[in-house]
PDB file of N, CA and C in Angstrom:
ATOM      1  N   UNK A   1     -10.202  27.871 -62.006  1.00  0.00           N
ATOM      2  CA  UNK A   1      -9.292  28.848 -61.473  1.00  0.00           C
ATOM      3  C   UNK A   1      -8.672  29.610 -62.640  1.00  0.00           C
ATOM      4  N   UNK A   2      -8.690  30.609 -62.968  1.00  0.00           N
ATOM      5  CA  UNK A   2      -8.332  32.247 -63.569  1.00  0.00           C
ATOM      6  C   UNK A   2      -6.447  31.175 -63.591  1.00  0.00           C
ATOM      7  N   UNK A   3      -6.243  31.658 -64.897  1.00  0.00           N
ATOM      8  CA  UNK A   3      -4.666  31.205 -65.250  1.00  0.00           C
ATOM      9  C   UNK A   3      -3.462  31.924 -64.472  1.00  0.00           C
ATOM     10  N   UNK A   4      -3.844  33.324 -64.488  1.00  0.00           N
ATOM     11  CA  UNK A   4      -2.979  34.169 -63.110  1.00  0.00           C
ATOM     12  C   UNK A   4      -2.929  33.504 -61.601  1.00  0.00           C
ATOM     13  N   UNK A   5      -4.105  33.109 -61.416  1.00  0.00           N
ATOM     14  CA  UNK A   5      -3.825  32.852 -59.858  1.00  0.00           C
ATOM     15  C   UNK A   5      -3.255  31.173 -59.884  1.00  0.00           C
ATOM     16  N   UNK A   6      -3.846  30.443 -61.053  1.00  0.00           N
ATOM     17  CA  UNK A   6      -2.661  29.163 -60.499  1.00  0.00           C
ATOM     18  C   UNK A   6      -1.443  29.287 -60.845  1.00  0.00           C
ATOM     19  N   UNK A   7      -1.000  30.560 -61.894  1.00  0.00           N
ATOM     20  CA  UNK A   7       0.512  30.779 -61.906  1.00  0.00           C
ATOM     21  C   UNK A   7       1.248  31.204 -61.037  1.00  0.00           C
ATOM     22  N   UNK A   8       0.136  32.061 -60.164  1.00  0.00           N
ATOM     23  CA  UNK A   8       0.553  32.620 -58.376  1.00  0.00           C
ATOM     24  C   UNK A   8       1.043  31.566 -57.414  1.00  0.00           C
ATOM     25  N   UNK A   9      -0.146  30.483 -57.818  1.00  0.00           N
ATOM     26  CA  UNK A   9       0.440  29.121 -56.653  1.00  0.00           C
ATOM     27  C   UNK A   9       1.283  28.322 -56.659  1.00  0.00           C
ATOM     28  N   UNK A  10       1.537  28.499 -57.907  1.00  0.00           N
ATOM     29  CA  UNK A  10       2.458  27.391 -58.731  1.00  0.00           C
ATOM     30  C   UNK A  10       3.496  27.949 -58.199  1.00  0.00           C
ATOM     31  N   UNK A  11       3.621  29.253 -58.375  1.00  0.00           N
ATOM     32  CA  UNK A  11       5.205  30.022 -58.207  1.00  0.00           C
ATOM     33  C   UNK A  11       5.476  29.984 -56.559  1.00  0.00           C
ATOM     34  N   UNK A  12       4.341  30.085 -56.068  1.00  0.00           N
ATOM     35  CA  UNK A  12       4.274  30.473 -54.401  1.00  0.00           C
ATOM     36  C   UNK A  12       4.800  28.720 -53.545  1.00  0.00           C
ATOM     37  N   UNK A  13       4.239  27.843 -54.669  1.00  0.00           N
ATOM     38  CA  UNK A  13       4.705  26.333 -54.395  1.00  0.00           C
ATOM     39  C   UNK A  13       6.193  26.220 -54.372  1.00  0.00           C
ATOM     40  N   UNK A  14       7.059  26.582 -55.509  1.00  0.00           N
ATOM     41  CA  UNK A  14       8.073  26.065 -55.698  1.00  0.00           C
ATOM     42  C   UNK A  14       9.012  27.117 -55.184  1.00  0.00           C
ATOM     43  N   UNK A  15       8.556  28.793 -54.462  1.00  0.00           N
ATOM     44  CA  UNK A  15       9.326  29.298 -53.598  1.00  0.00           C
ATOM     45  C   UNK A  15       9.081  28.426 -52.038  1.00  0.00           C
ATOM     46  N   UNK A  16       8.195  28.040 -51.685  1.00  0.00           N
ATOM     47  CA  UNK A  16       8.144  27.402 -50.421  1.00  0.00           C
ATOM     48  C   UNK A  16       9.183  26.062 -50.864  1.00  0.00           C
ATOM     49  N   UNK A  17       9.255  25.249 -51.754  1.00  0.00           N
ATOM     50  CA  UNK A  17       9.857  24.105 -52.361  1.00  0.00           C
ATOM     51  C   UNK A  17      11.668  24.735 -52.002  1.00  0.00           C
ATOM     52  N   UNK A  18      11.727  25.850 -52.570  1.00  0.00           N
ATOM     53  CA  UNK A  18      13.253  25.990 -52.257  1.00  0.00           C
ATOM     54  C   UNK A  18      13.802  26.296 -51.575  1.00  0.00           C
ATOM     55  N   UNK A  19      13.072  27.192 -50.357  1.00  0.00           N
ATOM     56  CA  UNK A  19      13.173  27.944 -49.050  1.00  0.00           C
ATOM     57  C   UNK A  19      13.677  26.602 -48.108  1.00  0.00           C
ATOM     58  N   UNK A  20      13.007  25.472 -48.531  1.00  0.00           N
ATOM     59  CA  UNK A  20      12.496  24.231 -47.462  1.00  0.00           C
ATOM     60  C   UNK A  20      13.352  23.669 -47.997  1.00  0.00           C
ATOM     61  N   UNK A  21      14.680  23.511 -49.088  1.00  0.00           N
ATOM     62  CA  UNK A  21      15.661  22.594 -49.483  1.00  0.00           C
ATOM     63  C   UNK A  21      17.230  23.189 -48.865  1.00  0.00           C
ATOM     64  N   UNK A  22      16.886  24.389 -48.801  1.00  0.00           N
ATOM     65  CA  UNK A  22      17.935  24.844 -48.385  1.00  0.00           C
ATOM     66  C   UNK A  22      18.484  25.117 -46.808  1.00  0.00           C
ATOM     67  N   UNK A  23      19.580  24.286 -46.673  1.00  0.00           N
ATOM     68  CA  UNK A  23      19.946  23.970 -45.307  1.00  0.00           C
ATOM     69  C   UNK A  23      20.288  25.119 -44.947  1.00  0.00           C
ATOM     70  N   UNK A  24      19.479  25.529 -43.356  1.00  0.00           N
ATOM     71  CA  UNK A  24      19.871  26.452 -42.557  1.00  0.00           C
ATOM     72  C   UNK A  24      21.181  26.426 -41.298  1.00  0.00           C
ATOM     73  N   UNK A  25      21.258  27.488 -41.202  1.00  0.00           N
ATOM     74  CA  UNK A  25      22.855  27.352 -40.786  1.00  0.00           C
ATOM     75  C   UNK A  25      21.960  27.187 -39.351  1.00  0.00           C
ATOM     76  N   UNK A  26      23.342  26.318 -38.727  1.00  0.00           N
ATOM     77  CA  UNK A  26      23.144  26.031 -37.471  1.00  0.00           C
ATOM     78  C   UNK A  26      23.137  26.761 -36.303  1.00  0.00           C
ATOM     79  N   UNK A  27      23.548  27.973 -35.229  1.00  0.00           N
ATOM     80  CA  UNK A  27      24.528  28.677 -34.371  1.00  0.00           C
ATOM     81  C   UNK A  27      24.941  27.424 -33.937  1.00  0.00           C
ATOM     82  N   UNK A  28      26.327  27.799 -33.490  1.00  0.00           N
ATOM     83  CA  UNK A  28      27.229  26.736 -32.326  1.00  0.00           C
ATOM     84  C   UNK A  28      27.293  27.354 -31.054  1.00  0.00           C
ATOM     85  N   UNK A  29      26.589  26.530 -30.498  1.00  0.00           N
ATOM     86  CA  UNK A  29      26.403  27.088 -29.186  1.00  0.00           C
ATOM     87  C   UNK A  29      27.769  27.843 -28.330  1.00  0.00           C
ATOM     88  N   UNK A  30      27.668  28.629 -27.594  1.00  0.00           N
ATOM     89  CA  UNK A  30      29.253  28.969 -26.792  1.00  0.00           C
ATOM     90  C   UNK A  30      29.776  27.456 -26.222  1.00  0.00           C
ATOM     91  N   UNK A  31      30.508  27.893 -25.868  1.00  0.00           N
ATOM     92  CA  UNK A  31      31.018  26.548 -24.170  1.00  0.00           C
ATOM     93  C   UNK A  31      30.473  26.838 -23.445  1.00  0.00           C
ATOM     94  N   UNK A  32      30.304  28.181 -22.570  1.00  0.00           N
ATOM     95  CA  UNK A  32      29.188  28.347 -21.256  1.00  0.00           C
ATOM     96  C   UNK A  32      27.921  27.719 -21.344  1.00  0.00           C
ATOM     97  N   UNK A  33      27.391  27.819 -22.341  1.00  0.00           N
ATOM     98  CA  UNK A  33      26.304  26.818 -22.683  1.00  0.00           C
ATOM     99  C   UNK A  33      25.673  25.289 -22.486  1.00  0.00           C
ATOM    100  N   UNK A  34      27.505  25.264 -23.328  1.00  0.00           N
ATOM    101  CA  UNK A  34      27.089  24.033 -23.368  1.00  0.00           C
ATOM    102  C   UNK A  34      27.812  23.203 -22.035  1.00  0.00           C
ATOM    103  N   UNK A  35      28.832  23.637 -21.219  1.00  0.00           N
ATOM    104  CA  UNK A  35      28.994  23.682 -19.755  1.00  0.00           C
ATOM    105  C   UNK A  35      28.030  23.624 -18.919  1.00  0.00           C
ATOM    106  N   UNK A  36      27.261  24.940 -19.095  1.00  0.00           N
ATOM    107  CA  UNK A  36      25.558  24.681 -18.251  1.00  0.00           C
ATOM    108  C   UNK A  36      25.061  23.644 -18.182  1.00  0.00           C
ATOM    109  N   UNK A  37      24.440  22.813 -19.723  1.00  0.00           N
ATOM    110  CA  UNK A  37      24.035  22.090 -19.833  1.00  0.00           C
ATOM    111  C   UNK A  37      24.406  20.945 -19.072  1.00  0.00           C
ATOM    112  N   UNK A  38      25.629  20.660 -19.453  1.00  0.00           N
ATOM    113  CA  UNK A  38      26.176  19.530 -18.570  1.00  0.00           C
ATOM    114  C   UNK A  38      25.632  19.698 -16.828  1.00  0.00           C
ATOM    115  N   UNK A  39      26.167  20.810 -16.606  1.00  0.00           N
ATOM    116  CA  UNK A  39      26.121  21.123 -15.586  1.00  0.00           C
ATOM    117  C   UNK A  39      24.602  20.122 -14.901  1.00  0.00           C
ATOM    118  N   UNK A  40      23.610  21.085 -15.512  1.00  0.00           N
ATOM    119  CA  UNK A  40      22.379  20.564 -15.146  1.00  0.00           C
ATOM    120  C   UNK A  40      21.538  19.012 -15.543  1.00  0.00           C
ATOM    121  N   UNK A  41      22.026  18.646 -16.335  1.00  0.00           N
ATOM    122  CA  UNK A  41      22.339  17.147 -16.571  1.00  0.00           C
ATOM    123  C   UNK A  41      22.825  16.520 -15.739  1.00  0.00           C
ATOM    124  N   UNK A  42      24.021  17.024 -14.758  1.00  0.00           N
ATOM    125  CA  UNK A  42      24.536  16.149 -13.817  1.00  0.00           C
ATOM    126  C   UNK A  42      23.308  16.451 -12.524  1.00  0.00           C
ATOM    127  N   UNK A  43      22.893  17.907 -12.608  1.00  0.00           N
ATOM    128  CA  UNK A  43      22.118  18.053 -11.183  1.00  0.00           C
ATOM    129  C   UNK A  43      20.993  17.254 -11.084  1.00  0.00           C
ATOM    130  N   UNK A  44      20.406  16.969 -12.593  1.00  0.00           N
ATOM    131  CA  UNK A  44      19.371  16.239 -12.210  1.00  0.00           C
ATOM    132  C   UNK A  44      19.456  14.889 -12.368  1.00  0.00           C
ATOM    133  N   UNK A  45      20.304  14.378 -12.850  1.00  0.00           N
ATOM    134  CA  UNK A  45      21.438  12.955 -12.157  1.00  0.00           C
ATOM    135  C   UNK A  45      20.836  12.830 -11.239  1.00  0.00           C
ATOM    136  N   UNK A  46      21.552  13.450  -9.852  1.00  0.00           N
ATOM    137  CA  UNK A  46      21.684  13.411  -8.548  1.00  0.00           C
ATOM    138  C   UNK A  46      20.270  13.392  -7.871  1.00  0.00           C
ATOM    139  N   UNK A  47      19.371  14.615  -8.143  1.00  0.00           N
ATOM    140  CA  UNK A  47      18.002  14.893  -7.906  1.00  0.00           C
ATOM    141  C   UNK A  47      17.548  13.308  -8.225  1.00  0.00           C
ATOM    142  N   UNK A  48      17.275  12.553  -9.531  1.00  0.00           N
ATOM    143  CA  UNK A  48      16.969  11.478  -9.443  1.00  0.00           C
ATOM    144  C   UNK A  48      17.021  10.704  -8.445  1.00  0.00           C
ATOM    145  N   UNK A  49      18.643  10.519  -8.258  1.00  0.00           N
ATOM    146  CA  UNK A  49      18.863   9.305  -7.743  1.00  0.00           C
ATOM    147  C   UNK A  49      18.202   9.766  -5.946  1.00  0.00           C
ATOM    148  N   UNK A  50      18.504  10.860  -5.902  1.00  0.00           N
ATOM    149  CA  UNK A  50      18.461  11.273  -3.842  1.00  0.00           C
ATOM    150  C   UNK A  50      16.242  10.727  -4.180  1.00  0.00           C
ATOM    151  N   UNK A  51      15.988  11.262  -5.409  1.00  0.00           N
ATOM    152  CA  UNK A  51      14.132  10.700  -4.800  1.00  0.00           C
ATOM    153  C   UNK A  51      13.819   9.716  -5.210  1.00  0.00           C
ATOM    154  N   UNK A  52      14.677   8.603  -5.543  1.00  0.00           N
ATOM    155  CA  UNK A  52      15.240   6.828  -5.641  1.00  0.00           C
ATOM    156  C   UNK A  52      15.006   6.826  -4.379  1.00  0.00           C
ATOM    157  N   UNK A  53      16.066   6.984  -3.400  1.00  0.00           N
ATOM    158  CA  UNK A  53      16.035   7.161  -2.376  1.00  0.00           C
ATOM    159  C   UNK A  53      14.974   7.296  -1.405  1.00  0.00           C
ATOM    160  N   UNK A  54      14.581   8.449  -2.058  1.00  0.00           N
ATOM    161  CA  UNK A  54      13.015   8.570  -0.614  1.00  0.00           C
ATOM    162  C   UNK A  54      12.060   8.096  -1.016  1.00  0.00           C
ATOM    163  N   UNK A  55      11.882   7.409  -2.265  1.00  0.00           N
ATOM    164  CA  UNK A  55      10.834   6.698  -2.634  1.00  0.00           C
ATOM    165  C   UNK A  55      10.760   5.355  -1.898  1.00  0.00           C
ATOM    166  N   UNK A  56      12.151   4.809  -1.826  1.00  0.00           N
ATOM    167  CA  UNK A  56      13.047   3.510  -1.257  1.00  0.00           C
ATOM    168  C   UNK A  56      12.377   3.506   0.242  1.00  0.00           C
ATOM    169  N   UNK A  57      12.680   4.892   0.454  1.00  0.00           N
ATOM    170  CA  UNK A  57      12.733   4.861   2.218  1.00  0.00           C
ATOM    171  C   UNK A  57      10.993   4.882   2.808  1.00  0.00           C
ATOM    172  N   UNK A  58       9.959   5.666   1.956  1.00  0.00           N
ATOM    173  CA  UNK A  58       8.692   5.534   1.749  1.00  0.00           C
ATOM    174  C   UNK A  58       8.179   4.347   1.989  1.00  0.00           C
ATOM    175  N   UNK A  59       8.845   3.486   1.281  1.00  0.00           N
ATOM    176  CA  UNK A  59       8.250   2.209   0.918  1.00  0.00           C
ATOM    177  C   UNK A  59       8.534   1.428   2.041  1.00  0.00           C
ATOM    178  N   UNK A  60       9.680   1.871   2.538  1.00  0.00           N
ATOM    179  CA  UNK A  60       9.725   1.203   3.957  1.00  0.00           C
ATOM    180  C   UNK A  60       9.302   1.237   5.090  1.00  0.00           C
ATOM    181  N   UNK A  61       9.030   2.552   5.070  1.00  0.00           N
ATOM    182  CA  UNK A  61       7.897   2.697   6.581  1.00  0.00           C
ATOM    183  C   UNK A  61       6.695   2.761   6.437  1.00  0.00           C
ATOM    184  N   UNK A  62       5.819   2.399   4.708  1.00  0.00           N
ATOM    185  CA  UNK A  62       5.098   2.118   4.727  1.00  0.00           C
ATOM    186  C   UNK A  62       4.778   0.721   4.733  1.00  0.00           C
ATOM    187  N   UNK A  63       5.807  -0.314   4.800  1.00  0.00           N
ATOM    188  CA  UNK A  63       5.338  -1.924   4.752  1.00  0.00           C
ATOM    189  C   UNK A  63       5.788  -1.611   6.450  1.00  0.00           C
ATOM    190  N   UNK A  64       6.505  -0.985   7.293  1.00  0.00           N
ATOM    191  CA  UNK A  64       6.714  -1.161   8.235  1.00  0.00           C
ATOM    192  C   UNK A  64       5.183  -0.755   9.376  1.00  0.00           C
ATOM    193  N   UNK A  65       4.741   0.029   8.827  1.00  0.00           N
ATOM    194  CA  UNK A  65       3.449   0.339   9.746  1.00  0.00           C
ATOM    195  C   UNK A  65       1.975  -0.651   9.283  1.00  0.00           C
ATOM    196  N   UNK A  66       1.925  -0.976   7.923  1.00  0.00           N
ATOM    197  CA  UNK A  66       1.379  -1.817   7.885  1.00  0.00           C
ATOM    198  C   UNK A  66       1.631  -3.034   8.759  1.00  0.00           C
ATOM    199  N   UNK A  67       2.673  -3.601   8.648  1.00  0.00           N
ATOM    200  CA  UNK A  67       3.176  -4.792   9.575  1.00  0.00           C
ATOM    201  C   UNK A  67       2.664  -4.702  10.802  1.00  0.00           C
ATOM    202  N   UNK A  68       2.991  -3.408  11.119  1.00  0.00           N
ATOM    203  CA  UNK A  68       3.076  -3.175  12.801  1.00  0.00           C
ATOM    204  C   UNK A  68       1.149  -2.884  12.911  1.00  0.00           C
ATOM    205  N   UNK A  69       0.420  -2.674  11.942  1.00  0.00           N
ATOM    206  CA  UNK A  69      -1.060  -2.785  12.444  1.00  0.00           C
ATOM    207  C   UNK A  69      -1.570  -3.705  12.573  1.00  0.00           C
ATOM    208  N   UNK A  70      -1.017  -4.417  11.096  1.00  0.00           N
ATOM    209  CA  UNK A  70      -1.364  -5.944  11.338  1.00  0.00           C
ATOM    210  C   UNK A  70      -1.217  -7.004  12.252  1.00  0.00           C
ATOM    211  N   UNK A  71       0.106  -7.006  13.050  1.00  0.00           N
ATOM    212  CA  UNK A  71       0.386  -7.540  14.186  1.00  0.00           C
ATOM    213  C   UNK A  71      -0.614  -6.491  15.976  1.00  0.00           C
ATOM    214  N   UNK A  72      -0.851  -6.064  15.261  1.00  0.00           N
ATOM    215  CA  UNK A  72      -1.528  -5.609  16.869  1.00  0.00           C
ATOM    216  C   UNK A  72      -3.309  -6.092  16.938  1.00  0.00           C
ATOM    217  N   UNK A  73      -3.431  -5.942  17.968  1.00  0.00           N
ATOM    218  CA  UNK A  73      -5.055  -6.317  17.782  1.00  0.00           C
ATOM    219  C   UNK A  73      -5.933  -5.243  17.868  1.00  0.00           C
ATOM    220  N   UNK A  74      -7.281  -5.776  17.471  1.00  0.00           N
ATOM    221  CA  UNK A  74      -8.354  -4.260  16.988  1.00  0.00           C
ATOM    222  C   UNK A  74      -8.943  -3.790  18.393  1.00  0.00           C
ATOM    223  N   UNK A  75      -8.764  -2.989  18.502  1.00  0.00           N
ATOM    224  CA  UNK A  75      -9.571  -2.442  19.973  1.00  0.00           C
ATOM    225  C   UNK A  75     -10.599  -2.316  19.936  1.00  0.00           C
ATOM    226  N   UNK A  76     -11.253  -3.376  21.177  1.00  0.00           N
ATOM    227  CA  UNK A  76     -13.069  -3.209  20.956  1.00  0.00           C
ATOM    228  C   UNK A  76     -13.378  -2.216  21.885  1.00  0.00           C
ATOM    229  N   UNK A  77     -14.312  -1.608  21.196  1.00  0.00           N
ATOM    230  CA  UNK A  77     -15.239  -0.373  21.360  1.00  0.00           C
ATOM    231  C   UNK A  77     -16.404  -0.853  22.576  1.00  0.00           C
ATOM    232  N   UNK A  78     -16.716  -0.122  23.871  1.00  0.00           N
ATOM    233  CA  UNK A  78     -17.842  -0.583  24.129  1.00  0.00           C
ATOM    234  C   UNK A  78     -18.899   0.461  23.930  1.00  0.00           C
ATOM    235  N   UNK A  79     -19.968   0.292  23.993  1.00  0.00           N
ATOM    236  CA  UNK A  79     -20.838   1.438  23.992  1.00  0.00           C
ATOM    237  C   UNK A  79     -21.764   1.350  25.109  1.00  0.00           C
ATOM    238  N   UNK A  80     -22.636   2.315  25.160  1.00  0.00           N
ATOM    239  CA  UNK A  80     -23.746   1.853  26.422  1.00  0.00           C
ATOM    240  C   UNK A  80     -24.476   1.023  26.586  1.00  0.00           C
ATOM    241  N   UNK A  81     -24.831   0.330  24.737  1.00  0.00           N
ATOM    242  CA  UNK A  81     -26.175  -0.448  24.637  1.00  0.00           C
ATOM    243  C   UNK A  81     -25.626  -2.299  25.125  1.00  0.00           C
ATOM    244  N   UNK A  82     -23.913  -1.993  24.713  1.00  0.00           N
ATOM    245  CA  UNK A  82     -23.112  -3.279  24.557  1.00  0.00           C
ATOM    246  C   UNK A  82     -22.267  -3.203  25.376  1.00  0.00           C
ATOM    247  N   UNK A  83     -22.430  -4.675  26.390  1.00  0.00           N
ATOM    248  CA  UNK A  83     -20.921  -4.911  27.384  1.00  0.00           C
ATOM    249  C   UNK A  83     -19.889  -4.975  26.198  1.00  0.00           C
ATOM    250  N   UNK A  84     -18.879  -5.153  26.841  1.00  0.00           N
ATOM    251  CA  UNK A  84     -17.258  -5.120  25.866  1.00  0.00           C
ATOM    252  C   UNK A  84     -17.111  -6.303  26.030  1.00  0.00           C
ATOM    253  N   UNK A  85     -17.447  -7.350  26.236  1.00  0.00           N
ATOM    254  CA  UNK A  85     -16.743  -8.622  26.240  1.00  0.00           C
ATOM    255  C   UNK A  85     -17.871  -8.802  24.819  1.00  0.00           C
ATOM    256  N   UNK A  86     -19.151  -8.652  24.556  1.00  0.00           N
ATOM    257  CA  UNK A  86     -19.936  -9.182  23.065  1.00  0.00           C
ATOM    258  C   UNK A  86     -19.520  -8.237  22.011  1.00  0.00           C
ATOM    259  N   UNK A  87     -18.915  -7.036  22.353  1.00  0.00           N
ATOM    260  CA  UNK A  87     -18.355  -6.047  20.980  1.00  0.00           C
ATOM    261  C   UNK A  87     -17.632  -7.111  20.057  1.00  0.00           C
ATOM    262  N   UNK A  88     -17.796  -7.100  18.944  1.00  0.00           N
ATOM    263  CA  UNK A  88     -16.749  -7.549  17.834  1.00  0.00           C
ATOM    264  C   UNK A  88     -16.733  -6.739  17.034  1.00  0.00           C
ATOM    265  N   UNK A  89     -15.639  -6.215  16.637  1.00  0.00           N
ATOM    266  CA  UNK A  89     -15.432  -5.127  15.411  1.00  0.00           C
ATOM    267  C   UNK A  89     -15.520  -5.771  13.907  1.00  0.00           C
ATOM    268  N   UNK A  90     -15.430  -6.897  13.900  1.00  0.00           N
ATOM    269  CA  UNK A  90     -16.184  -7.509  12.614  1.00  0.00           C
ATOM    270  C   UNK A  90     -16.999  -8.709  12.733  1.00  0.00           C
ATOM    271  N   UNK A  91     -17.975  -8.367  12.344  1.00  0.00           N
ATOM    272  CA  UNK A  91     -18.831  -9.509  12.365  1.00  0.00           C
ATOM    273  C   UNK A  91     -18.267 -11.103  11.920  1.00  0.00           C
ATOM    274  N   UNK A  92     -19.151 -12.081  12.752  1.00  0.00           N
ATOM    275  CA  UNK A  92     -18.342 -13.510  12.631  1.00  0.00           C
ATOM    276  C   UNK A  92     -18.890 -13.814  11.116  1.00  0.00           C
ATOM    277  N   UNK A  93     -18.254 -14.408  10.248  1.00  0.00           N
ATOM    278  CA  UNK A  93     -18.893 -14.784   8.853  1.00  0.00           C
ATOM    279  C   UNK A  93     -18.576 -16.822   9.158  1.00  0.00           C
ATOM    280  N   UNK A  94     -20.162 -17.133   8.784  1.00  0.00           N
ATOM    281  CA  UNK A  94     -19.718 -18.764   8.641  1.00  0.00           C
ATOM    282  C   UNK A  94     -18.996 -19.509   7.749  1.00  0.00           C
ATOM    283  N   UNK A  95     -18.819 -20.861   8.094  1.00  0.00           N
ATOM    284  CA  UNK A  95     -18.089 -21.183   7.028  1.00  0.00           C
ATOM    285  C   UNK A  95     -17.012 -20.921   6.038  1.00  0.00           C
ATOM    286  N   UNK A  96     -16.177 -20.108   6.698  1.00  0.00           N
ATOM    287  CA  UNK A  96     -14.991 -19.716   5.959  1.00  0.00           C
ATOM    288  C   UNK A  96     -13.701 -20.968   5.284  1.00  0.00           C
ATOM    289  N   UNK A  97     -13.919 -21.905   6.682  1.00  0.00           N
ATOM    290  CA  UNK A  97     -12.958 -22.734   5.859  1.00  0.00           C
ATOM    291  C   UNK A  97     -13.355 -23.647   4.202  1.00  0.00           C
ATOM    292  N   UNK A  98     -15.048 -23.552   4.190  1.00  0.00           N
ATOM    293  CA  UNK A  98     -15.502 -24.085   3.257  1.00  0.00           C
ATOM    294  C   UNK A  98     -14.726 -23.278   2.132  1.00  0.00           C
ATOM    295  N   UNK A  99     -15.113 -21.906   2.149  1.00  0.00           N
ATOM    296  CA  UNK A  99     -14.773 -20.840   0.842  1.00  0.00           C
ATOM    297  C   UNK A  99     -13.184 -20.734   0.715  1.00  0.00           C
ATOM    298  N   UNK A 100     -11.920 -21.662   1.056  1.00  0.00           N
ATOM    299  CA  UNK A 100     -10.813 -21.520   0.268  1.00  0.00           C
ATOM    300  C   UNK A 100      -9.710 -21.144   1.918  1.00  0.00           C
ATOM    301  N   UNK A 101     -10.324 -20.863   2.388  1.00  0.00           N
ATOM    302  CA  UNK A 101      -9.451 -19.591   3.170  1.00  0.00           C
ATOM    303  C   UNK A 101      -9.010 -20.597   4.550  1.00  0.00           C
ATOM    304  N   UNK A 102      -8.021 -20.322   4.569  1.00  0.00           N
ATOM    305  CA  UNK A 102      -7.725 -21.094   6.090  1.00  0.00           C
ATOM    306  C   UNK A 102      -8.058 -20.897   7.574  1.00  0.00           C
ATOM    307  N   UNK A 103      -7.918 -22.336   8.090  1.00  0.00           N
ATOM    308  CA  UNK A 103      -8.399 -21.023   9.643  1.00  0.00           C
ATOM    309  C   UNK A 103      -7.355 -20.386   9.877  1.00  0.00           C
ATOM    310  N   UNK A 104      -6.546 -20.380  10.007  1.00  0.00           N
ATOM    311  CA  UNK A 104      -5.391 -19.693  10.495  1.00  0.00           C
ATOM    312  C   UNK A 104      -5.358 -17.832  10.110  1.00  0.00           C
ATOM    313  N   UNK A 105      -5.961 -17.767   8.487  1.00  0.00           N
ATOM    314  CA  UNK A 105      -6.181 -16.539   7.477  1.00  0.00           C
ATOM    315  C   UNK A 105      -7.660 -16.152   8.675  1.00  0.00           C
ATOM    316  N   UNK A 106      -8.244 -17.134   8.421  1.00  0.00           N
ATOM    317  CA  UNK A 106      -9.642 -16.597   9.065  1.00  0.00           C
ATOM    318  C   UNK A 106      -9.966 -15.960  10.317  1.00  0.00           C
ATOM    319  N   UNK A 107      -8.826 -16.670  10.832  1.00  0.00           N
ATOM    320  CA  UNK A 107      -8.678 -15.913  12.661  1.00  0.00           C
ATOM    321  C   UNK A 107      -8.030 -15.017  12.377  1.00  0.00           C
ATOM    322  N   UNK A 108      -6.835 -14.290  11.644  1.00  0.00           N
ATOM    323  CA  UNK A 108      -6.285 -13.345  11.694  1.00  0.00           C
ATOM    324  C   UNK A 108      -7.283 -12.419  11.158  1.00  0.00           C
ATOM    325  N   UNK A 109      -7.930 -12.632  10.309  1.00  0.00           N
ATOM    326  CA  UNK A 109      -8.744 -11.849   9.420  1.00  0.00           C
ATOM    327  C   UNK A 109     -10.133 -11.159  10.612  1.00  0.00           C
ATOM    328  N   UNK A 110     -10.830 -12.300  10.870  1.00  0.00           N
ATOM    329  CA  UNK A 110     -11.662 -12.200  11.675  1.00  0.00           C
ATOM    330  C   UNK A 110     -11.711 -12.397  12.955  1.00  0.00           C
ATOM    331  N   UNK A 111     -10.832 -12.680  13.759  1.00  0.00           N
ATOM    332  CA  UNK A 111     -10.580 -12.714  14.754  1.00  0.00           C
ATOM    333  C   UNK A 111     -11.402 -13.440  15.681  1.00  0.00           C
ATOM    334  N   UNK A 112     -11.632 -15.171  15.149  1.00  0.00           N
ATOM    335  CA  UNK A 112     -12.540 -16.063  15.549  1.00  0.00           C
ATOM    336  C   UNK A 112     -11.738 -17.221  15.121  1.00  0.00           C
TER     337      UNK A 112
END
């Protein structure tokens, strides 16, 4: 590198070096400002907490309709080929009490 141009960088270094040491002044914000701020700090406070709330309330009528499907029974379908008393909407699986599961799980589950 040519002695001019690293005296260029050198110099161009230690103006960026002093630009970057020297503390810039701050503005101070007005009060309306900083009033706003608050302001909207508190609104979204509130916004939080009200979709706490409907998240809360979500959650409740969604364990509530689950419940309420689970307690009802599956409506068998008949078709033309099948009387409605042999429809089963899930097939019988054997041996369930072998694999862990209770009868009690197994009849609710399968409805046998």
């Amino acid at each position: 590198m040519p002695r001019s141009l690293e005296a260029r960088r050198l110099a161009v270094v230690e103006a960026l070096r002093a630009v970057a040491a020297e503390p810039l002044p701050v503005p101070r914000p007005e009060p309306s400002v900083i009033d706003a701020v608050g302001a909207v700090g508190a609104r979204l406070d509130d916004l939080s907490g009200r979709l706490d709330e409907v998240l809360a309330r979500l959650g409740s009528v969604e364990t509530a309709l689950l419940e309420s499907a689970w307690e009802q029974p599956c409506p068998e379908r008949a078709t033309e080929e099948t009387e409605p008393e042999s429809t089963v909407s899930v097939p019988a699986v054997d041996g369930l009490a072998e694999g862990r599961m209770s009868s009690v799980a197994a009849k609710a589950l399968f409805g046998h």
